[in-house]
N, C-alpha and C. Protein backbone atom coordinates (compact mmCIF):
# COMPACT_ATOMS: atom_id res chain seq x y z
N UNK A 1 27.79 20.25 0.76
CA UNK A 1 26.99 21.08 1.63
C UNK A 1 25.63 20.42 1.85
N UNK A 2 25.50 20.10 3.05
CA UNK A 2 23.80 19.60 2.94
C UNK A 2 22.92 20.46 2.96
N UNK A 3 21.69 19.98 3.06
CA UNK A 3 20.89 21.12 2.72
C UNK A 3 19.71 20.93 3.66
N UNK A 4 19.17 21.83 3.91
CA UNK A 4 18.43 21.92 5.43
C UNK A 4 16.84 20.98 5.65
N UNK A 5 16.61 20.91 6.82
CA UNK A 5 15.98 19.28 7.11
C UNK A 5 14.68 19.78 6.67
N UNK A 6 14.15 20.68 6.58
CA UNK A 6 12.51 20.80 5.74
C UNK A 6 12.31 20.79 4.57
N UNK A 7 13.14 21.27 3.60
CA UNK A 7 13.00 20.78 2.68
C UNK A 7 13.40 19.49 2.39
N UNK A 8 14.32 18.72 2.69
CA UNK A 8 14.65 17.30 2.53
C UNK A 8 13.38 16.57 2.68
N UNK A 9 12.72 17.39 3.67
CA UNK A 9 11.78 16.33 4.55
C UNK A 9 10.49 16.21 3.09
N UNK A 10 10.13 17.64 2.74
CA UNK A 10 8.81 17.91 1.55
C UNK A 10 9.32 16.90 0.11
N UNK A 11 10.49 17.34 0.31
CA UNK A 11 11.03 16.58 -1.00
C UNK A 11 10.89 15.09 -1.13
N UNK A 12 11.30 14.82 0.08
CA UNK A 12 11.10 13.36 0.02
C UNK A 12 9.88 12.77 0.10
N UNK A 13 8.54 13.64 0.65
CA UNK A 13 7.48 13.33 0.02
C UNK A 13 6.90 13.57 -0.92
N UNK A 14 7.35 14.57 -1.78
CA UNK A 14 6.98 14.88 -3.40
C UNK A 14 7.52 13.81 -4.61
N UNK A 15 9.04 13.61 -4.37
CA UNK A 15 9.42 12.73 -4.90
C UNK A 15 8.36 11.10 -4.81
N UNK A 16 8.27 10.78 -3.63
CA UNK A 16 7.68 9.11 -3.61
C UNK A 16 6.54 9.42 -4.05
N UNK A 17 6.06 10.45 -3.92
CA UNK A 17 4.52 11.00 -4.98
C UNK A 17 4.47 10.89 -6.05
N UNK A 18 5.36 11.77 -6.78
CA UNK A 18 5.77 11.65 -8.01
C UNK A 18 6.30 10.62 -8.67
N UNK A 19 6.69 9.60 -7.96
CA UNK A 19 7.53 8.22 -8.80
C UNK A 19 5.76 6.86 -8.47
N UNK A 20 5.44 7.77 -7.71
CA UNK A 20 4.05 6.35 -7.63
C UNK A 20 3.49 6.61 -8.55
N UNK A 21 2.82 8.34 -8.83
CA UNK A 21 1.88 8.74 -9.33
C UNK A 21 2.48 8.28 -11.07
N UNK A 22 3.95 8.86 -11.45
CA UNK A 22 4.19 8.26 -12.62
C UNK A 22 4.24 7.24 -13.21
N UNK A 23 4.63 6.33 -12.46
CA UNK A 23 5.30 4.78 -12.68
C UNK A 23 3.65 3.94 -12.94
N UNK A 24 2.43 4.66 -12.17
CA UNK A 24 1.48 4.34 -12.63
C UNK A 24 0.50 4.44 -13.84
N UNK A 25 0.46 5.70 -13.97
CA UNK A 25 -0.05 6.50 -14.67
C UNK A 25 0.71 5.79 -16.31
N UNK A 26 2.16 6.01 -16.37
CA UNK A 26 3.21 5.42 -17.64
C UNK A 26 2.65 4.05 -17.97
N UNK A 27 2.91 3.81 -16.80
CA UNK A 27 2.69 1.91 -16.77
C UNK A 27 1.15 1.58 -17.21
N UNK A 28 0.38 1.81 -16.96
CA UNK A 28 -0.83 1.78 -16.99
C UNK A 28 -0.98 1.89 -18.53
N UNK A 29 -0.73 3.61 -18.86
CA UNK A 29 -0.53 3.57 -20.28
C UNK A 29 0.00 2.08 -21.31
N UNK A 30 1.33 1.88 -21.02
CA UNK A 30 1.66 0.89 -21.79
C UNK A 30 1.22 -0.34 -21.44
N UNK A 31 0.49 -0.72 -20.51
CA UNK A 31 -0.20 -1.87 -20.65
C UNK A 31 -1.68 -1.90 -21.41
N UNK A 32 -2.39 -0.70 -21.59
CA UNK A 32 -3.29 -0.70 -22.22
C UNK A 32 -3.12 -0.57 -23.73
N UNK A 33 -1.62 -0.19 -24.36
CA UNK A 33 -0.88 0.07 -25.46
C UNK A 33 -1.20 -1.66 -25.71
N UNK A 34 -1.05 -2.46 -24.90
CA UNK A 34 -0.74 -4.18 -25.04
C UNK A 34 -2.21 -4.76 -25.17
N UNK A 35 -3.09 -3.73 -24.70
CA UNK A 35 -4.37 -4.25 -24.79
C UNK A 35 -4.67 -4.93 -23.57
N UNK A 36 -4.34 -4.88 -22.41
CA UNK A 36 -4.67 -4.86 -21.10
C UNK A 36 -6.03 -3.62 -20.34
N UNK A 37 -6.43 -4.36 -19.32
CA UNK A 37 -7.04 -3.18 -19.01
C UNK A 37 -6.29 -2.02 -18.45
N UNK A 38 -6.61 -0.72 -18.77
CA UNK A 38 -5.66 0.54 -17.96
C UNK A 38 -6.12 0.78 -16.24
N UNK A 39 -7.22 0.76 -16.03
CA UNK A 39 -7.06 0.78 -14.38
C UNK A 39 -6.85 0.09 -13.52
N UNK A 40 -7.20 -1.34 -14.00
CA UNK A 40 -6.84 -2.59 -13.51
C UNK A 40 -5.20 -2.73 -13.29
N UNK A 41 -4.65 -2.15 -14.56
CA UNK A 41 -2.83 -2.19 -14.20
C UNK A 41 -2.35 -1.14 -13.41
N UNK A 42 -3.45 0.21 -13.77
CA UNK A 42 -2.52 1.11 -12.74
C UNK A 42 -2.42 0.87 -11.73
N UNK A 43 -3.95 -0.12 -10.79
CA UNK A 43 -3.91 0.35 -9.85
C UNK A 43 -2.89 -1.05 -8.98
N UNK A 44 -2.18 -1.99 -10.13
CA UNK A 44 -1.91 -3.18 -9.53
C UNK A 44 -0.24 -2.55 -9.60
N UNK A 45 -0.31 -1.47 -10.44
CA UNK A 45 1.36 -1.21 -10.45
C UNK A 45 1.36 -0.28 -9.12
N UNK A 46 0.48 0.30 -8.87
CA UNK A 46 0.73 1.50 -7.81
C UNK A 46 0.56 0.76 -6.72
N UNK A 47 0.35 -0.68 -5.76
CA UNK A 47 0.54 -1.41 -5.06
C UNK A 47 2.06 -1.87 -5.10
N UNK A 48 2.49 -1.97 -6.24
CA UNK A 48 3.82 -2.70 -6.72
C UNK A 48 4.84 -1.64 -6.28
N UNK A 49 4.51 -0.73 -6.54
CA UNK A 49 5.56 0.55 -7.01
C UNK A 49 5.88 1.14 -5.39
N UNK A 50 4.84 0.69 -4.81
CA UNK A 50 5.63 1.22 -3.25
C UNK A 50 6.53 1.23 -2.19
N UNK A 51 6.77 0.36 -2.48
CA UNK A 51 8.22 0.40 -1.70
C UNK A 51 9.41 0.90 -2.47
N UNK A 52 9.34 1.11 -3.62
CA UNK A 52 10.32 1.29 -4.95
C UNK A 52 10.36 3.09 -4.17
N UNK A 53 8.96 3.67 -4.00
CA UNK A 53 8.55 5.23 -4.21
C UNK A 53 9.13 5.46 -3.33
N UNK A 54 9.09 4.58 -1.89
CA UNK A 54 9.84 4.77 -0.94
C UNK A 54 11.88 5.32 -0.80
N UNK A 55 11.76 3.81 -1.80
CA UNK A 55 13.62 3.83 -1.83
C UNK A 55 14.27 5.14 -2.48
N UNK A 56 13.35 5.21 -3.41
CA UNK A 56 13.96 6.53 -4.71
C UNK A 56 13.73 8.05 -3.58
N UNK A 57 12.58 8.12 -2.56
CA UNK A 57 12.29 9.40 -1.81
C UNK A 57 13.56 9.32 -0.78
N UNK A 58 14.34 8.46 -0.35
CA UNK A 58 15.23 8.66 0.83
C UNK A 58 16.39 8.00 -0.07
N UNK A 59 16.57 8.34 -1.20
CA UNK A 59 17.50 7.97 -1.89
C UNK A 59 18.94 6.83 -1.60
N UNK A 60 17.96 5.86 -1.65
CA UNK A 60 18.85 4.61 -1.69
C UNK A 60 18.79 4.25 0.30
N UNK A 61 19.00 3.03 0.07
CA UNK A 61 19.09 2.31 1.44
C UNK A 61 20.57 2.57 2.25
N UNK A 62 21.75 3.36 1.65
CA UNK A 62 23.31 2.72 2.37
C UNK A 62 23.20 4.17 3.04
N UNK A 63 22.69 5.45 2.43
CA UNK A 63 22.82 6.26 3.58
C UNK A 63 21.81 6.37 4.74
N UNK A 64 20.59 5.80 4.58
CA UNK A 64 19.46 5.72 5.76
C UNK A 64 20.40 4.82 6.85
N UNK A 65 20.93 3.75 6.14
CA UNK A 65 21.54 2.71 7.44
C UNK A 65 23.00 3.35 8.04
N UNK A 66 23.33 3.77 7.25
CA UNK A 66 24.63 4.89 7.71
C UNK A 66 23.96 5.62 8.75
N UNK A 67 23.06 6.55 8.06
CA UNK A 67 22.43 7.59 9.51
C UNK A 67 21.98 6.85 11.00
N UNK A 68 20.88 5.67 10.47
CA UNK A 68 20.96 4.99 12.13
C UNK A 68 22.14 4.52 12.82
N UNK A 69 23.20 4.16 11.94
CA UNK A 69 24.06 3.14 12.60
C UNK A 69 24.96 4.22 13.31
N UNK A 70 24.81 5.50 12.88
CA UNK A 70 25.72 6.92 13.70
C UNK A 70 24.93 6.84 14.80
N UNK A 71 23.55 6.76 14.48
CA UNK A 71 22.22 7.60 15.47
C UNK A 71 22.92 6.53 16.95
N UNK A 72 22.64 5.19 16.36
CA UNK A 72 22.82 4.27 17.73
C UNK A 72 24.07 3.78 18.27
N UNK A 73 25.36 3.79 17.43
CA UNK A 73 26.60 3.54 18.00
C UNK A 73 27.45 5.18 18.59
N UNK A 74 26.48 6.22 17.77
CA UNK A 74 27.28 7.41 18.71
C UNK A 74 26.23 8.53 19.86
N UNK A 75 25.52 7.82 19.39
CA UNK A 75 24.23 8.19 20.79
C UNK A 75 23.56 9.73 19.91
N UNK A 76 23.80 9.48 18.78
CA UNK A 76 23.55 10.85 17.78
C UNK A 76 21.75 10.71 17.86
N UNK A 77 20.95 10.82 18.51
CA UNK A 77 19.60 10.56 18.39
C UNK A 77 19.01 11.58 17.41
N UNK A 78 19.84 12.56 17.65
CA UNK A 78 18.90 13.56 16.80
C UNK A 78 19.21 13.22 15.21
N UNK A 79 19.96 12.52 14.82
CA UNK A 79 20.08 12.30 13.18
C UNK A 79 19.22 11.03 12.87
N UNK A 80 19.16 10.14 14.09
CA UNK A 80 18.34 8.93 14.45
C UNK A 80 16.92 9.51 14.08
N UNK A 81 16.42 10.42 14.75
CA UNK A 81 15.26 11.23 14.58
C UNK A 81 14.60 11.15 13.57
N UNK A 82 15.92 12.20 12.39
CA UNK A 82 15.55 12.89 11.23
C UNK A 82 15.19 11.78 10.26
N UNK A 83 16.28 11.01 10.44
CA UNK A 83 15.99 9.75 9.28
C UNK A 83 14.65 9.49 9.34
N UNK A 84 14.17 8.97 10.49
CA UNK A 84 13.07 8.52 10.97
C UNK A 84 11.77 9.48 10.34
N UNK A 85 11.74 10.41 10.65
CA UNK A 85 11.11 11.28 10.15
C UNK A 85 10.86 11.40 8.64
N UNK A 86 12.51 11.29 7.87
CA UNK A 86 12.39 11.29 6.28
C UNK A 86 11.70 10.20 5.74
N UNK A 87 11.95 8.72 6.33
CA UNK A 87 11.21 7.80 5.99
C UNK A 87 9.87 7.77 6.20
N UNK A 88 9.23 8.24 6.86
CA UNK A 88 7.96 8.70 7.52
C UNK A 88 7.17 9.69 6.44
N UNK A 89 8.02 10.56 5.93
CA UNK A 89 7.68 11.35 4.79
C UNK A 89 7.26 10.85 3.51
N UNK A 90 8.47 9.97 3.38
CA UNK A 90 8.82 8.99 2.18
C UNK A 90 7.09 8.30 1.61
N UNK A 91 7.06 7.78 3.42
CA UNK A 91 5.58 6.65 3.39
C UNK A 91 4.58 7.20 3.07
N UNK A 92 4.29 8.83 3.77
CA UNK A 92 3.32 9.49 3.58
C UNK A 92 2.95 9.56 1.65
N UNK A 93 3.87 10.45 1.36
CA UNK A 93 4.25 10.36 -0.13
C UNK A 93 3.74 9.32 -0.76
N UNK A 94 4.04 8.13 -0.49
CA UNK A 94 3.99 6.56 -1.39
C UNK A 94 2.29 6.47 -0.77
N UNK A 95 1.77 6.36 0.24
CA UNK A 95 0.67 6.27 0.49
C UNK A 95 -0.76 7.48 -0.25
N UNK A 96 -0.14 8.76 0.01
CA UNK A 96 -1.13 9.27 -1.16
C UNK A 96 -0.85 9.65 -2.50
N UNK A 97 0.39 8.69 -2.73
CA UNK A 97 -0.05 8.58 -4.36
C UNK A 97 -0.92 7.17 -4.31
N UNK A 98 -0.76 6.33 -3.77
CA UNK A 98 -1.96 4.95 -4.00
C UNK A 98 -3.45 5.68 -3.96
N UNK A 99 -3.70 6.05 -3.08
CA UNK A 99 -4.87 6.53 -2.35
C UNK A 99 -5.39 7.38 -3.63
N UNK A 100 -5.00 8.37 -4.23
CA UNK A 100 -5.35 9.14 -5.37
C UNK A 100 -5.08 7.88 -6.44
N UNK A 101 -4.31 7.01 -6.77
CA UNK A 101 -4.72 6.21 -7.79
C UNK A 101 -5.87 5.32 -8.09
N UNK A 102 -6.10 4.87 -6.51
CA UNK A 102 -7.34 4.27 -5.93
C UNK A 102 -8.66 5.14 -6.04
N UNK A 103 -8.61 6.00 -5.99
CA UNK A 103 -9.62 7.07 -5.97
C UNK A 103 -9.90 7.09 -7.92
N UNK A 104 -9.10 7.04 -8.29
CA UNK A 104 -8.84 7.21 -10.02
C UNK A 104 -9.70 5.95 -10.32
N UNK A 105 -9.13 5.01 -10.23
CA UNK A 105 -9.59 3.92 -10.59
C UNK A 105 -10.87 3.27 -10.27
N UNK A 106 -10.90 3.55 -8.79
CA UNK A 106 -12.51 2.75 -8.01
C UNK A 106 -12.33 1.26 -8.07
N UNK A 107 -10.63 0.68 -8.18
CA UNK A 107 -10.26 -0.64 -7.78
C UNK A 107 -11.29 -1.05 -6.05
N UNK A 108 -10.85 -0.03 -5.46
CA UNK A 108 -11.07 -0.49 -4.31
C UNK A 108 -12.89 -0.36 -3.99
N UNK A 109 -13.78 -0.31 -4.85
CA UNK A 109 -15.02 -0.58 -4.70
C UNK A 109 -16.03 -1.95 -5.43
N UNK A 110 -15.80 -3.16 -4.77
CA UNK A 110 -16.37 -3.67 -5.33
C UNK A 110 -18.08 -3.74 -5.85
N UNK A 111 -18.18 -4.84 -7.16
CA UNK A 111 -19.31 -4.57 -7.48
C UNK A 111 -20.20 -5.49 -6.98
C-alpha cells in the first residue's frame, strides 16, 4: 500500500535531517574520543555526509530511477513530478542540517 505524497514528501526531509544532523553530531563525538578537534570534524563530516542524507531520504537510487524512467517512457509526468519534488525535499533536509551544523560550529567564519 503506498502511502500518501505529503507525508513521503516531510519525511523525506526529516529523515536527510536527521541522518546529517546525527552522522555529525556521532562522528564528531568519536573523533574527539581520538583526540581530534570536535567542530572541526563535525563540520567536515556534515559536508561529507550529504549526499549520503540525500540517498537514505529517497531511499536508495533504483526506485527514484524506476519512477523517472515510468515518468519519461510512459508520459507519466505526474510521478516524474513527485520524484522531483521528493528529491527536492531530500536536498532541503541535507542542506539545513549543514547550515545548523555550520551555525554550531562557526566553521564558516573566518578569523
Amino acid at each position: 500500500m503506498a502511502e500518501a505524497f505529503f507525508p513521503e514528501l516531510f519525511k523525506s526531509f526529516f529523515i536527510a535531517l536527521g541522518v546529517l544532523l546525527g552522522g555529525s553530531l556521532l562522528g564528531g563525538l568519536a573523533s574527539f574520543a581520538m583526540g581530534q578537534p570536535l567542530f572541526i570534524e563535525m563540520w567536515r563530516l556534515s559536508n561529507f555526509l550529504r549526499i549520503w542524507a540525500i540517498i537514505a531520504a529517497i531511499g536508495g537510487t533504483f526506485d527514484t530511477v524506476y519512477s523517472f524512467e515510468k515518468g519519461f517512457l510512459n508520459g507519466e509526468t505526474k510521478e516524474l513530478f513527485k520524484q522531483f519534488l521528493l528529491i527536492l525535499s531530500a536536498l532541503g533536509g541535507a542542506n539545513t542540517g549543514a547550515m545548523i551544523i555550520s551555525w554550531l560550529t562557526q566553521e564558516h567564519i573566518s578569523s
